[in-house]
Protein backbone atom coordinates (compact mmCIF):
# COMPACT_ATOMS: atom_id res chain seq x y z
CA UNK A 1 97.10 283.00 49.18
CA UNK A 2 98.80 285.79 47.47
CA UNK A 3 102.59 286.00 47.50
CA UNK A 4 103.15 290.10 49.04
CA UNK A 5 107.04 289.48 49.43
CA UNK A 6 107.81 293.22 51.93
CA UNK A 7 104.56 294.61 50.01
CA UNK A 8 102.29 296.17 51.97
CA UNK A 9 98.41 295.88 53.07
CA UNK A 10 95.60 298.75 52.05
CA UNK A 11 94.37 298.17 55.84
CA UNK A 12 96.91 300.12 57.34
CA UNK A 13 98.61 303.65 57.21
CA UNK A 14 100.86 305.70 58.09
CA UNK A 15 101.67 306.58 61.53
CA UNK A 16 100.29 310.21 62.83
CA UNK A 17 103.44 312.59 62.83
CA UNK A 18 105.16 310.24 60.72
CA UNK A 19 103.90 311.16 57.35
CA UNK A 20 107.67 309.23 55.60
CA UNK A 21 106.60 305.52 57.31
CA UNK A 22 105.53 303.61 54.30
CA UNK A 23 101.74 302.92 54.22
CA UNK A 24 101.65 298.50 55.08
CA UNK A 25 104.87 298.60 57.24
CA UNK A 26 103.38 298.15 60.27
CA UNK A 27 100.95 295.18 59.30
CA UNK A 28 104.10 293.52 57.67
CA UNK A 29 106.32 293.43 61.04
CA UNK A 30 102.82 292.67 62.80
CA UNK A 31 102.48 289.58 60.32
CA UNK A 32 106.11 288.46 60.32
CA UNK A 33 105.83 288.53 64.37
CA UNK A 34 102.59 286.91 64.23
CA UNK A 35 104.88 283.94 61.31
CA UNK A 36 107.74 283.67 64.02
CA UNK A 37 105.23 283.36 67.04
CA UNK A 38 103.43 280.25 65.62
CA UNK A 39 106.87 278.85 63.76
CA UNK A 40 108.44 278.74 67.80
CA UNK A 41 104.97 277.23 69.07
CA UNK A 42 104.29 274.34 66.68
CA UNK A 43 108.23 273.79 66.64
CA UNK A 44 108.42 273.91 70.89
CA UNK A 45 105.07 272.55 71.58
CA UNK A 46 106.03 269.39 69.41
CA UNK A 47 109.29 269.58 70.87
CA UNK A 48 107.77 268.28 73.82
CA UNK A 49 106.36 265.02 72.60
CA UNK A 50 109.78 263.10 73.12
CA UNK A 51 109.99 263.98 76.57
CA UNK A 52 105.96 263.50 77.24
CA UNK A 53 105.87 259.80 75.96
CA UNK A 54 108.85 259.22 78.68
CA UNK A 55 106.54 260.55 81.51
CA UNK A 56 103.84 258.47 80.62
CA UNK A 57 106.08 255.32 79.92
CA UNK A 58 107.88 255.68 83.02
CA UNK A 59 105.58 253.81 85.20
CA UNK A 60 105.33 251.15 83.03
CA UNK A 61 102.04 251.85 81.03
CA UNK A 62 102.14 249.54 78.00
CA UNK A 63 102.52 251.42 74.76
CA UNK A 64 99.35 250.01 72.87
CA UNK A 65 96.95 251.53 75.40
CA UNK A 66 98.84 254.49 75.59
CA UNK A 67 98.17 254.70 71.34
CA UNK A 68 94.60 254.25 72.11
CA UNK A 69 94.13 257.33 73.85
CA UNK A 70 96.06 259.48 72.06
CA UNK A 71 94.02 258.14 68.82
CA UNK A 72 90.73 258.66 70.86
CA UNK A 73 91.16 262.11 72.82
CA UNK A 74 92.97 263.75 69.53
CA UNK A 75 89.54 262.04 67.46
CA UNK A 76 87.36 263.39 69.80
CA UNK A 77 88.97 267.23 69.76
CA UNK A 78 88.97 267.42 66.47
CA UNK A 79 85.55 265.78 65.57
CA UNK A 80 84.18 268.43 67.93
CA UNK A 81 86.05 270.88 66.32
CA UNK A 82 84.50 269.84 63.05
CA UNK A 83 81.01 269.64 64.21
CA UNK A 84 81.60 273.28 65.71
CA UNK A 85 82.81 274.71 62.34
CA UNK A 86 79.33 272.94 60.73
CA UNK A 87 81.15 270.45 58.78
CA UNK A 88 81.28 267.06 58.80
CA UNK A 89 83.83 264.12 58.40
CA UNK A 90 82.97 262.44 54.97
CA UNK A 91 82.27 258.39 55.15
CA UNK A 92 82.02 257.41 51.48
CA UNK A 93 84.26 254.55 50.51
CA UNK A 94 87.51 256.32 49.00
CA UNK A 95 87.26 258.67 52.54
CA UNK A 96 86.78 255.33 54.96
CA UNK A 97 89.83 253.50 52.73
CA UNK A 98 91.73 256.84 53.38
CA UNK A 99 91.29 256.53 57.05
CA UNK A 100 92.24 253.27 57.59
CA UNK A 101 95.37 253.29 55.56
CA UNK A 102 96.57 257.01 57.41
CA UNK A 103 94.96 255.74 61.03
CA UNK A 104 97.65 252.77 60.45
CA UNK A 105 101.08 254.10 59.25
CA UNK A 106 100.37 257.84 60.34
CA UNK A 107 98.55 257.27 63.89
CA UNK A 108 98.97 253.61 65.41
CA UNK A 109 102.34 252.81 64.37
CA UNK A 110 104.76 255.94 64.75
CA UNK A 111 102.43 256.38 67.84
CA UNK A 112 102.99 252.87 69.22
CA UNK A 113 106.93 253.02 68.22
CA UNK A 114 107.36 256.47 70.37
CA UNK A 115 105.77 254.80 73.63
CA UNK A 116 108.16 251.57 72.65
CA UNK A 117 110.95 253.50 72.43
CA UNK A 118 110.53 256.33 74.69
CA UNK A 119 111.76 254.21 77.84
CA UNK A 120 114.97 252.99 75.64
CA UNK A 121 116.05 256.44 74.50
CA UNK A 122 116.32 260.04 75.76
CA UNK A 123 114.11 262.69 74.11
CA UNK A 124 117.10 264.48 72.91
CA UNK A 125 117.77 261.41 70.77
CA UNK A 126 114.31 260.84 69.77
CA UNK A 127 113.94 264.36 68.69
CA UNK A 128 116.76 264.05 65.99
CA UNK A 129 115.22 260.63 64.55
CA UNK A 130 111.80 261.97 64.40
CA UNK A 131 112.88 264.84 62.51
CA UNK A 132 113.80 262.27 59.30
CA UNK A 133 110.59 262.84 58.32
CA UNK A 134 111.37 265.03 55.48
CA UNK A 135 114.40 263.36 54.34
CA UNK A 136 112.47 259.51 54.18
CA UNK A 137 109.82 261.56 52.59
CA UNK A 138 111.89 263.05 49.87
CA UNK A 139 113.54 259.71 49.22
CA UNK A 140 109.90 257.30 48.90
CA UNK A 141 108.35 260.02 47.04
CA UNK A 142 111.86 259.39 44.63
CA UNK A 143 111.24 255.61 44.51
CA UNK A 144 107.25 256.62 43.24
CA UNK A 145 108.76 259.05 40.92
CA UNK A 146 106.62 262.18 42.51
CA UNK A 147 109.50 264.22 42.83
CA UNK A 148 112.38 265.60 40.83
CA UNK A 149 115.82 264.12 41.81
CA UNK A 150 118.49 266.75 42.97
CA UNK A 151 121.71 265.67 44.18
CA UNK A 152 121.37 268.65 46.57
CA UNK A 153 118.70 267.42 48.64
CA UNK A 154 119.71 264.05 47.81
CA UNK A 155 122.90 264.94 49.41
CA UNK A 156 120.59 266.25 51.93
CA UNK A 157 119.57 262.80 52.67
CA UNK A 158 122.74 261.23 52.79
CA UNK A 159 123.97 263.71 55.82
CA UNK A 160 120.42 262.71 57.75
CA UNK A 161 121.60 258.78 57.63
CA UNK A 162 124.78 259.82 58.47
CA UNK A 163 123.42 261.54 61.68
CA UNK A 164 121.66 258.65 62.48
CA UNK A 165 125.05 256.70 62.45
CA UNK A 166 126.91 259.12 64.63
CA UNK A 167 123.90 259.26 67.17
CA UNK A 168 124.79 255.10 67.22
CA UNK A 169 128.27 255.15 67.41
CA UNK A 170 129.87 253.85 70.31
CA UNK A 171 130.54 256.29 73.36
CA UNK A 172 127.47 258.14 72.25
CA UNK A 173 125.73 256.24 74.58
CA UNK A 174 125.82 253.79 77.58
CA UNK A 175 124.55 251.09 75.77
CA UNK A 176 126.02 250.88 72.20
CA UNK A 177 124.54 247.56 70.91
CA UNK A 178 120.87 248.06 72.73
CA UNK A 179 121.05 251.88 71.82
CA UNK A 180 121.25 251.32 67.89
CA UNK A 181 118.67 248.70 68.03
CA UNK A 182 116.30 251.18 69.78
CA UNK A 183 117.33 253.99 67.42
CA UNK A 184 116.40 251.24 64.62
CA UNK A 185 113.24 250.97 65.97
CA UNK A 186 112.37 254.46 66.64
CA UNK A 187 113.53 255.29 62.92
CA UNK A 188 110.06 253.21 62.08
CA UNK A 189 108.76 256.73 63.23
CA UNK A 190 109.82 259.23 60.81
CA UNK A 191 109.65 256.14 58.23
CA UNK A 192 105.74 255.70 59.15
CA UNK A 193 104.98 259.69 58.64
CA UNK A 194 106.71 259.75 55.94
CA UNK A 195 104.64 256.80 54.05
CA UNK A 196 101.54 258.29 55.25
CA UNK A 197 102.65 261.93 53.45
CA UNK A 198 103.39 259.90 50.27
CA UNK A 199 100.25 258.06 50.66
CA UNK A 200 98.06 261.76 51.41
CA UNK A 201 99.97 262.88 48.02
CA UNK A 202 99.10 260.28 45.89
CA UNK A 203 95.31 259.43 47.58
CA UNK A 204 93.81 262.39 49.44
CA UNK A 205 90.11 261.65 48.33
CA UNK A 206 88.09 264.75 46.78
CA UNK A 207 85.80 267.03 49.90
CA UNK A 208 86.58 267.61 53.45
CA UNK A 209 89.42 269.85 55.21
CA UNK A 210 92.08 269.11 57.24
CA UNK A 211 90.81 268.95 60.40
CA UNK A 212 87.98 266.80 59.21
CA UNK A 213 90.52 264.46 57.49
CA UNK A 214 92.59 263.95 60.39
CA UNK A 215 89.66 263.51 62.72
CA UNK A 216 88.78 260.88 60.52
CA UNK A 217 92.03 259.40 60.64
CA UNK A 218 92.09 259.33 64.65
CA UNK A 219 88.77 257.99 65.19
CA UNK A 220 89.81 255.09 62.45
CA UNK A 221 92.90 254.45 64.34
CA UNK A 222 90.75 254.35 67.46
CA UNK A 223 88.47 251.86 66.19
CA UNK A 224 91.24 249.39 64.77
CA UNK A 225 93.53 249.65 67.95
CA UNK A 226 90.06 249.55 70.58
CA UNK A 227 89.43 245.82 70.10
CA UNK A 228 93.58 244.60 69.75
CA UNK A 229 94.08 246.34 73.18
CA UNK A 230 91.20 244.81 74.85
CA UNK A 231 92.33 241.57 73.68
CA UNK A 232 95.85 242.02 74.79
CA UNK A 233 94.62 243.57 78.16
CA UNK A 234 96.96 246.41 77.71
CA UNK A 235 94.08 248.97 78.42
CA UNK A 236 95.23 251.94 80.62
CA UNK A 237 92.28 253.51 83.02
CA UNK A 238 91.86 256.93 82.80
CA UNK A 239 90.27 256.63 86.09
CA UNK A 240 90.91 258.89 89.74
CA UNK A 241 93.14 259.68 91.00
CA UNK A 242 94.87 260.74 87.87
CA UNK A 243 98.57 260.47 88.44
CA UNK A 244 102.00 261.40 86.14
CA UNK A 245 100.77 258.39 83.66
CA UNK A 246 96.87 259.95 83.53
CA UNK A 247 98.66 263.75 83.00
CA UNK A 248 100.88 263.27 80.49
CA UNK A 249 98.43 260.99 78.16
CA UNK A 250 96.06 264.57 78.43
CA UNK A 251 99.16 266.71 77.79
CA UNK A 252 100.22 264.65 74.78
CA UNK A 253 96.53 265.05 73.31
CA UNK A 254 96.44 268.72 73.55
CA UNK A 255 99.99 269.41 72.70
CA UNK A 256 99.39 267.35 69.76
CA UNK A 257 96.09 269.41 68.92
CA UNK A 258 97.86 272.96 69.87
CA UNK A 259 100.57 271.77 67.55
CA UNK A 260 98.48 270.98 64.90
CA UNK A 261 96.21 274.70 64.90
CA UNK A 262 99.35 276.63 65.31
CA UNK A 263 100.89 274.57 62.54
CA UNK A 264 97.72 275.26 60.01
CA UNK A 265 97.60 278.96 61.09
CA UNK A 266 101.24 279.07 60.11
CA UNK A 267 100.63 277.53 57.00
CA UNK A 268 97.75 280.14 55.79
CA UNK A 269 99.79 283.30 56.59
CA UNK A 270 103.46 282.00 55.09
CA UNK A 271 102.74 278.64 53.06
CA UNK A 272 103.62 275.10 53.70
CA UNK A 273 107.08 275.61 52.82
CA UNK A 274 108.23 277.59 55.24
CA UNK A 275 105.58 276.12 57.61
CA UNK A 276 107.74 273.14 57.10
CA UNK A 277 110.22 274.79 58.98
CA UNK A 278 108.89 274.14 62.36
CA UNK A 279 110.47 270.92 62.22
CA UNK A 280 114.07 272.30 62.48
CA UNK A 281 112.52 273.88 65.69
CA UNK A 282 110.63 270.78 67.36
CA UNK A 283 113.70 269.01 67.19
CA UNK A 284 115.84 271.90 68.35
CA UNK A 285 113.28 272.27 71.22
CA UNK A 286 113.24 268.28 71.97
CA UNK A 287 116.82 268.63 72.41
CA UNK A 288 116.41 271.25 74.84
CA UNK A 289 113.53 270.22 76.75
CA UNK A 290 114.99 266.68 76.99
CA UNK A 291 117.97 268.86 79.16
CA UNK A 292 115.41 270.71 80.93
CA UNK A 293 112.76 268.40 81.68
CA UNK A 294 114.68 265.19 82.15
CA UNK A 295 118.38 266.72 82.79
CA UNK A 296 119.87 265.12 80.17
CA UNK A 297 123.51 264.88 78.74
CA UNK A 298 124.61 264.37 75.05
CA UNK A 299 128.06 262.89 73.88
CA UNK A 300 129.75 264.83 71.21
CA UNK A 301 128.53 262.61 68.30
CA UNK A 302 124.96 263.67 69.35
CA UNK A 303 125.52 267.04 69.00
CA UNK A 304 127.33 266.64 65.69
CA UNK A 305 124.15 264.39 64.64
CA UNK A 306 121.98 267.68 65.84
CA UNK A 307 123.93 269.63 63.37
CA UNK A 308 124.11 266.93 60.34
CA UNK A 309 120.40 266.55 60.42
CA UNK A 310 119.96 270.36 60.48
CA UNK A 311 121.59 271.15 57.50
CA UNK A 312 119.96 267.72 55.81
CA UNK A 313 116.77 269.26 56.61
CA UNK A 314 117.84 272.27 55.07
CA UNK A 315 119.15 270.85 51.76
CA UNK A 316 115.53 269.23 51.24
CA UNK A 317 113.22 271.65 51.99
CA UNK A 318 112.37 273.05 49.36
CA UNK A 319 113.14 276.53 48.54
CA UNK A 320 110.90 279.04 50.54
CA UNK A 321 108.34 281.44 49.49
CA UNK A 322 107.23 284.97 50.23
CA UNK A 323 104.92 285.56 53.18
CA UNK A 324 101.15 285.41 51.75
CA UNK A 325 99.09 288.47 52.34
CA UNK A 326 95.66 287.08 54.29
């Protein structure tokens, strides 16, 4: 990718009878529309997790077999994907260790800790402790000494814990005591992602794309969880009649996949920095679809927490770039 900043691109020219427009103009706004398009549609799509893991946890579906299937349809779409593009997923030892290490803390667990803490928390609430991900990233990749210490985005950090304190704090919610535990538990989220992006940045293994990669990861995921759920007889049928639980496990599969194609489209036009900015959105949207799809009401402290961990966010993202010309 080529930084263009407002340049412009040799495919397009001026408008006929409007000799002044500058030649590239036009296929600038058209790429910044097509940037915002895909920045609201990763952010709003993944917005929606929260509020999909409540719908298929309200019936009482046990969390592990839920993980299963979103390891196993996600695996499936994107091996297929894979095989379509004439590529393959890569098996040699440094690619299998790869998979099992990101199919743990980047698939089973945060999945496992959503569906265990869905029914405990709204989605408004889950929204703003997913969206740690960047700051518990920032501060393990400090600890390994992969990153440069700022007290900026280390301040950055500091006003992301101190959302998670307000979302705790009593008469935030009905259940102070129970609701920090949960929000404890559901920080294991963010906390899990944010390991596995340390892990990709120290140990990606040489060959295969994205989409291969995390097919791999899936499919490992699916293997490792297949035999503890079988065990555990926490299998959920995917049999007829399907029914909310049966719905909302296919919705979470191809949100997550959606998500996931917007998000790399957005990263080839405008870079992964600014890509990284559909995370202010997902948990903007989570918020709002939380209100929307569940009719929920926030406290005061949550909405201060909203705003905390938007400008933590901000503080440690790293400065963005230029739009890249395709």
């Amino acid at each position: 990718m080529k930084p263009s900043g407002n340049g412009s691109s040799n495919e397009c020219t001026a408008r006929p009878g409007n000799p002044e427009t500058p030649p590239g103009r036009s296929a600038n706004m058209k790429r910044k529309l097509r940037v915002v398009f895909c920045l609201f549609m990763a952010g709003g799509l993944w917005g929606l997790t929260p509020s999909l893991a409540k719908l298929a946890t309200a019936t009482g579906a046990h969390p592990l077999g839920l993980t299963l299937w979103q390891a196993l349809g996600g695996g499936i779409v994107l091996l297929a994907i894979t095989v379509a593009r004439g590529r393959v997923v890569l098996v040699s030892r440094a690619h299998a260790y790869f998979y099992l290490v990101c199919g743990v803390v980047g698939t089973a667990a945060p999945t496992l800790l959503l569906f265990a803490s869905a029914p405990h928390l709204s989605a408004g609430v889950l929204a703003i402790v997913i969206a740690a991900v960047p700051l518990l990233t920032y501060g393990i990749a400090l600890v390994f000494r992969i990153d440069l210490a700022s007290p900026i985005r280390i301040l950055g950090v500091g006003l992301g814990f101190a959302a998670m304190l307000l979302i705790v704090l009593p008469g935030g919610n009905l259940n102070p005591i129970m609701s920090a535990l949960w929000v404890l538990i559901a920080l294991g989220i963010p906390l899990s992602y944010a390991i596995e992006n340390v892990f990709i940045a120290l140990r990606r293994p040489p060959g295969g794309d994205e989409i291969s990669l995390v097919a791999g990861m899936l499919l490992a995921s699916a293997a490792m969880l297949t035999p503890i759920v079988l065990v555990s007889d926490t299998f959920v049928p995917m049999t007829g009649p399907w029914g909310q639980v049966e719905w909302a496990i296919i919705a979470m599969v191809f949100v997550n996949f959606i998500t996931y194609v917007f998000f790399l489209y957005l990263v080839r036009l405008a870079g992964p920095v600014f890509a990284s900015q559909a995370g202010y959105w997902s948990m903007v949207f989570g918020v709002l679809w939380g209100i929307v799809i569940w009719d929920e009401t926030h406290a005061s402290s949550v909405w201060a927490a909203l705003g905390l961990m938007l400008l933590g966010m901000a503080l440690v993202k790293e400065r963005a770039v230029p739009l890249a010309a395709d």
